[in-house]
C-alpha atoms as a PDB file:
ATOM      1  CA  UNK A   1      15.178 -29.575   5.478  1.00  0.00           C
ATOM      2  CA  UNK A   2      12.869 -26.599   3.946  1.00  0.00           C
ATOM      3  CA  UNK A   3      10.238 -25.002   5.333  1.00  0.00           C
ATOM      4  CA  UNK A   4       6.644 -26.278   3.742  1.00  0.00           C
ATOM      5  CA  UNK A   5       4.585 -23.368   2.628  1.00  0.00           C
ATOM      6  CA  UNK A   6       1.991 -21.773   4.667  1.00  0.00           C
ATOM      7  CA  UNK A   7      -1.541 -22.353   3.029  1.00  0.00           C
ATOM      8  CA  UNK A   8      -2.168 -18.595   4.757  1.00  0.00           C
ATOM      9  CA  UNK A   9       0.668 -16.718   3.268  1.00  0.00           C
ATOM     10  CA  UNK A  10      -0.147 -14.280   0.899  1.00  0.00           C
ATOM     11  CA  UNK A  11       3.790 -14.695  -0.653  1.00  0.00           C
ATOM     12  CA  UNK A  12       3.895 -18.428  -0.627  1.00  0.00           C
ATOM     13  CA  UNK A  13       0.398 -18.388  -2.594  1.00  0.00           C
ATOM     14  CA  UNK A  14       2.611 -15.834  -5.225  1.00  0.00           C
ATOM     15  CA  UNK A  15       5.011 -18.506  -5.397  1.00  0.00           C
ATOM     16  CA  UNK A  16       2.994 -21.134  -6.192  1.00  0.00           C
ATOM     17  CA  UNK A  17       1.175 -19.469  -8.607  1.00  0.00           C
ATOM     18  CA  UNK A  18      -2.165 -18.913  -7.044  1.00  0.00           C
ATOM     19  CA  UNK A  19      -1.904 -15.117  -6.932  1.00  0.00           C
ATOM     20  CA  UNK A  20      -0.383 -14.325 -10.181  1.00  0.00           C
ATOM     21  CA  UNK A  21       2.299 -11.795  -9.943  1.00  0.00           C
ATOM     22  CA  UNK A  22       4.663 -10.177 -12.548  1.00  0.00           C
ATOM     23  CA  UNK A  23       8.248 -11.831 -11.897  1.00  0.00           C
ATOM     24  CA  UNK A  24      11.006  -9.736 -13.427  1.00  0.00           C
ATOM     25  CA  UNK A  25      13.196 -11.969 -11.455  1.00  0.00           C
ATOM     26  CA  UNK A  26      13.419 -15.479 -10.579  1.00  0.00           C
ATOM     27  CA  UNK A  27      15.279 -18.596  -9.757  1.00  0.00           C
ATOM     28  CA  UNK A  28      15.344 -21.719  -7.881  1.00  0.00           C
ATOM     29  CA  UNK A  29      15.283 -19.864  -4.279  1.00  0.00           C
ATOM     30  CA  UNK A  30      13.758 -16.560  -5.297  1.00  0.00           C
ATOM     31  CA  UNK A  31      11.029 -14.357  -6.860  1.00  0.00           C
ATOM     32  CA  UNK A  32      10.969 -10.927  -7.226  1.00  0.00           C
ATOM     33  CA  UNK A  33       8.135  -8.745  -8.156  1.00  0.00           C
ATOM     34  CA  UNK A  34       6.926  -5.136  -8.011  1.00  0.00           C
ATOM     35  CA  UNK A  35       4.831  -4.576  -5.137  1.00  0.00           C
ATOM     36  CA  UNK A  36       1.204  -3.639  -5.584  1.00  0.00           C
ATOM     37  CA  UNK A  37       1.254  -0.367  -3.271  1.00  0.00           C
ATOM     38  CA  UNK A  38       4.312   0.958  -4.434  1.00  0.00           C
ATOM     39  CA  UNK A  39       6.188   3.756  -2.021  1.00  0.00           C
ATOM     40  CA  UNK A  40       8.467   4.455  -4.601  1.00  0.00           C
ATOM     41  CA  UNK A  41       8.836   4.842  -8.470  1.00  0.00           C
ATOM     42  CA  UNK A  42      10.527   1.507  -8.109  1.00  0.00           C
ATOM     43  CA  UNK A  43       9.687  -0.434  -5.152  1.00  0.00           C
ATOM     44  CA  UNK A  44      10.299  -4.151  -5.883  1.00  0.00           C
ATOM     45  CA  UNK A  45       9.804  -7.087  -3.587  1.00  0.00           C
ATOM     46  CA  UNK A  46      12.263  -9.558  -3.260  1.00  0.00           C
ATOM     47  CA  UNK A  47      10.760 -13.111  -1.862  1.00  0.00           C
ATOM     48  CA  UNK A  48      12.473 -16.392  -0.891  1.00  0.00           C
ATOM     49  CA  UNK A  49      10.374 -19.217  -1.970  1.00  0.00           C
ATOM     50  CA  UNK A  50      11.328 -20.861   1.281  1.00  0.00           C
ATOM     51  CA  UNK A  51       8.795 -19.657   3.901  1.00  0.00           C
ATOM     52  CA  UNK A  52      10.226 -18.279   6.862  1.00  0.00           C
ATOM     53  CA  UNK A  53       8.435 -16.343   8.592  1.00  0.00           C
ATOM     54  CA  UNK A  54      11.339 -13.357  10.339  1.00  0.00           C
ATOM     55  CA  UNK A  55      15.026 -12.261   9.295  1.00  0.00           C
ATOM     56  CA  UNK A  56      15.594 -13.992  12.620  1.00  0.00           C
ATOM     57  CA  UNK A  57      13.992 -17.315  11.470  1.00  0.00           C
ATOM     58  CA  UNK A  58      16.736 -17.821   8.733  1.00  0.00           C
ATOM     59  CA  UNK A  59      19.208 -20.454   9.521  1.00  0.00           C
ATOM     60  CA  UNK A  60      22.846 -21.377   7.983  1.00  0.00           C
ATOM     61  CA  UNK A  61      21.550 -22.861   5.002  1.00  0.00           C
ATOM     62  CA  UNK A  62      19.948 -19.279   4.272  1.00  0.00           C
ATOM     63  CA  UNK A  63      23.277 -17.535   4.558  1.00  0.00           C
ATOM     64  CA  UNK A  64      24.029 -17.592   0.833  1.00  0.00           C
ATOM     65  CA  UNK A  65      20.238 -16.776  -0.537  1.00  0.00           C
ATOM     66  CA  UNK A  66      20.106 -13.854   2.183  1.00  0.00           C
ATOM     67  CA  UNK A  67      23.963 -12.834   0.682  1.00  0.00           C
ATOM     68  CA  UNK A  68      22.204 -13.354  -3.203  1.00  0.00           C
ATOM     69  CA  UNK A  69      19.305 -11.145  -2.379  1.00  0.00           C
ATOM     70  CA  UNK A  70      21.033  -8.598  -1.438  1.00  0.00           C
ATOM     71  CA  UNK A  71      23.568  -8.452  -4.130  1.00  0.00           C
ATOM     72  CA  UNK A  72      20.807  -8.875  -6.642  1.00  0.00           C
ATOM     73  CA  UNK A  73      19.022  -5.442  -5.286  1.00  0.00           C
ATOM     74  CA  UNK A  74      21.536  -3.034  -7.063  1.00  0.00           C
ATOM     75  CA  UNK A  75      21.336  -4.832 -10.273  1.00  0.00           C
ATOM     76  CA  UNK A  76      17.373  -5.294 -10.459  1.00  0.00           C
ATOM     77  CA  UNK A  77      16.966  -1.335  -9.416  1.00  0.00           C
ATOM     78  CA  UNK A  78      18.906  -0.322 -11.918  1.00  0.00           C
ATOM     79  CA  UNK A  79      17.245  -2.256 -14.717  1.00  0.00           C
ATOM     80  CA  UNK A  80      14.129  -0.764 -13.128  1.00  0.00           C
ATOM     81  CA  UNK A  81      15.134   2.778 -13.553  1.00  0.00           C
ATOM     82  CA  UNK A  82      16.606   3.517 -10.078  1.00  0.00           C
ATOM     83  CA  UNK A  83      19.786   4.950 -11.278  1.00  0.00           C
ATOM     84  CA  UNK A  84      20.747   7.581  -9.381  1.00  0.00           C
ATOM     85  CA  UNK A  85      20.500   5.297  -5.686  1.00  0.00           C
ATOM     86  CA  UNK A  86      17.876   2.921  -3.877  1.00  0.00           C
ATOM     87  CA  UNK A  87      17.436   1.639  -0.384  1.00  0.00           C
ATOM     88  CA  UNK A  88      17.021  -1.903   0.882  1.00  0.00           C
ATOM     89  CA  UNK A  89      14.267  -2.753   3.749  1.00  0.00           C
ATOM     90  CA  UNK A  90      13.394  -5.987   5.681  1.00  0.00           C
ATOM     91  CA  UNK A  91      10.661  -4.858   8.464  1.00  0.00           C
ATOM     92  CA  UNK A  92      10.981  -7.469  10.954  1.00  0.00           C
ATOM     93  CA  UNK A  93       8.161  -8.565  13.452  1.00  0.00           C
ATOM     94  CA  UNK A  94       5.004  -6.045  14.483  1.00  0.00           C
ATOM     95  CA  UNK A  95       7.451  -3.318  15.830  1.00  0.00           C
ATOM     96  CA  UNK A  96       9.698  -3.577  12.988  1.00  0.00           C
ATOM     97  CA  UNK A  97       6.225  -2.908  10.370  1.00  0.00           C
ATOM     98  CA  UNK A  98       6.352  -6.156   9.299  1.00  0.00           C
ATOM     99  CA  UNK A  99       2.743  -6.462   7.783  1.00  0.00           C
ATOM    100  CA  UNK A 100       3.278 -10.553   5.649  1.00  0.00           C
ATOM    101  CA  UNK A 101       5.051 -13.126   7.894  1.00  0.00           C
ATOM    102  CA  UNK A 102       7.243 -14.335   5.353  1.00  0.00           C
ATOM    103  CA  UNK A 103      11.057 -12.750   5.015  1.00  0.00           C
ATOM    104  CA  UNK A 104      11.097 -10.003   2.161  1.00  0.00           C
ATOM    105  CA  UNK A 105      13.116  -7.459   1.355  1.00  0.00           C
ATOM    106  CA  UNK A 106      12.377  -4.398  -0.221  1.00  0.00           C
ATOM    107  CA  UNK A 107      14.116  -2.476  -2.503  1.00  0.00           C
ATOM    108  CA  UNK A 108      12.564   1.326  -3.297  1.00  0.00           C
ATOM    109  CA  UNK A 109      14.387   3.710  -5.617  1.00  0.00           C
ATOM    110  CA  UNK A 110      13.504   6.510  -7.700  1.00  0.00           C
ATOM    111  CA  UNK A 111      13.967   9.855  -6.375  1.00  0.00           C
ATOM    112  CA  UNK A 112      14.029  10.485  -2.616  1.00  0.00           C
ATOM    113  CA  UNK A 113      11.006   8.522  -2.252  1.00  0.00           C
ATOM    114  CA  UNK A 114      11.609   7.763   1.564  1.00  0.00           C
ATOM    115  CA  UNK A 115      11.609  11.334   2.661  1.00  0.00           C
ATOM    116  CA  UNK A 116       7.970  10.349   3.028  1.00  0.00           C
ATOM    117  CA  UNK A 117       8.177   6.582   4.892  1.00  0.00           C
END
């Protein structure tokens, strides 16, 4: 059984198509988007359109949209001009600098950009 969507979430609103957001990625499960205060030349946001709020609030039926995401990253960086390396994020809960309740992972590329996170 899914998760409904939270009427609060900024993500789930993106989803639905309440927020618009440029999708250079998406599919039955997933969005993915650049994000709107970019760290990095490339810093993309990868969003389940499940809401969950935590990495830790995932279950089983996650396993192989968790496993997609991530094998997605290298691909979608690449096409977005990280060539020469990225790196992958999930901040998790309010020590982990989570700042939107719902799972995403981050992918940032471009050169050396987290010297500076």
């Amino acid at each position: 059984m899914k998760n409904p969507p939270d009427p609060n979430c900024i993500f789930c609103k993106i989803v639905a198509g309440q927020i618009p957001a440029k999708f250079i990625y998406q599919d039955d499960e997933l969005v993915v988007f650049p994000d709107i205060h970019p760290a990095a030349p490339v810093h993309l946001l990868m969003v389940p359109r499940e809401h969950f709020a935590h990495l830790g609030d995932a279950h089983a039926r996650h396993e192989a949209l968790l496993g997609r995401m991530l094998f997605l990253a290298p691909r979608l960086a690449r096409e977005q001009g990280a060539s020469d390396g990225f790196r992958v994020v999930v901040n998790n809960g309010p020590d982990g600098g989570q700042e939107i309740y719902h799972l995403h992972i981050h992918v940032l590329g471009g050169p050396r950009p987290w010297k500076r996170l």
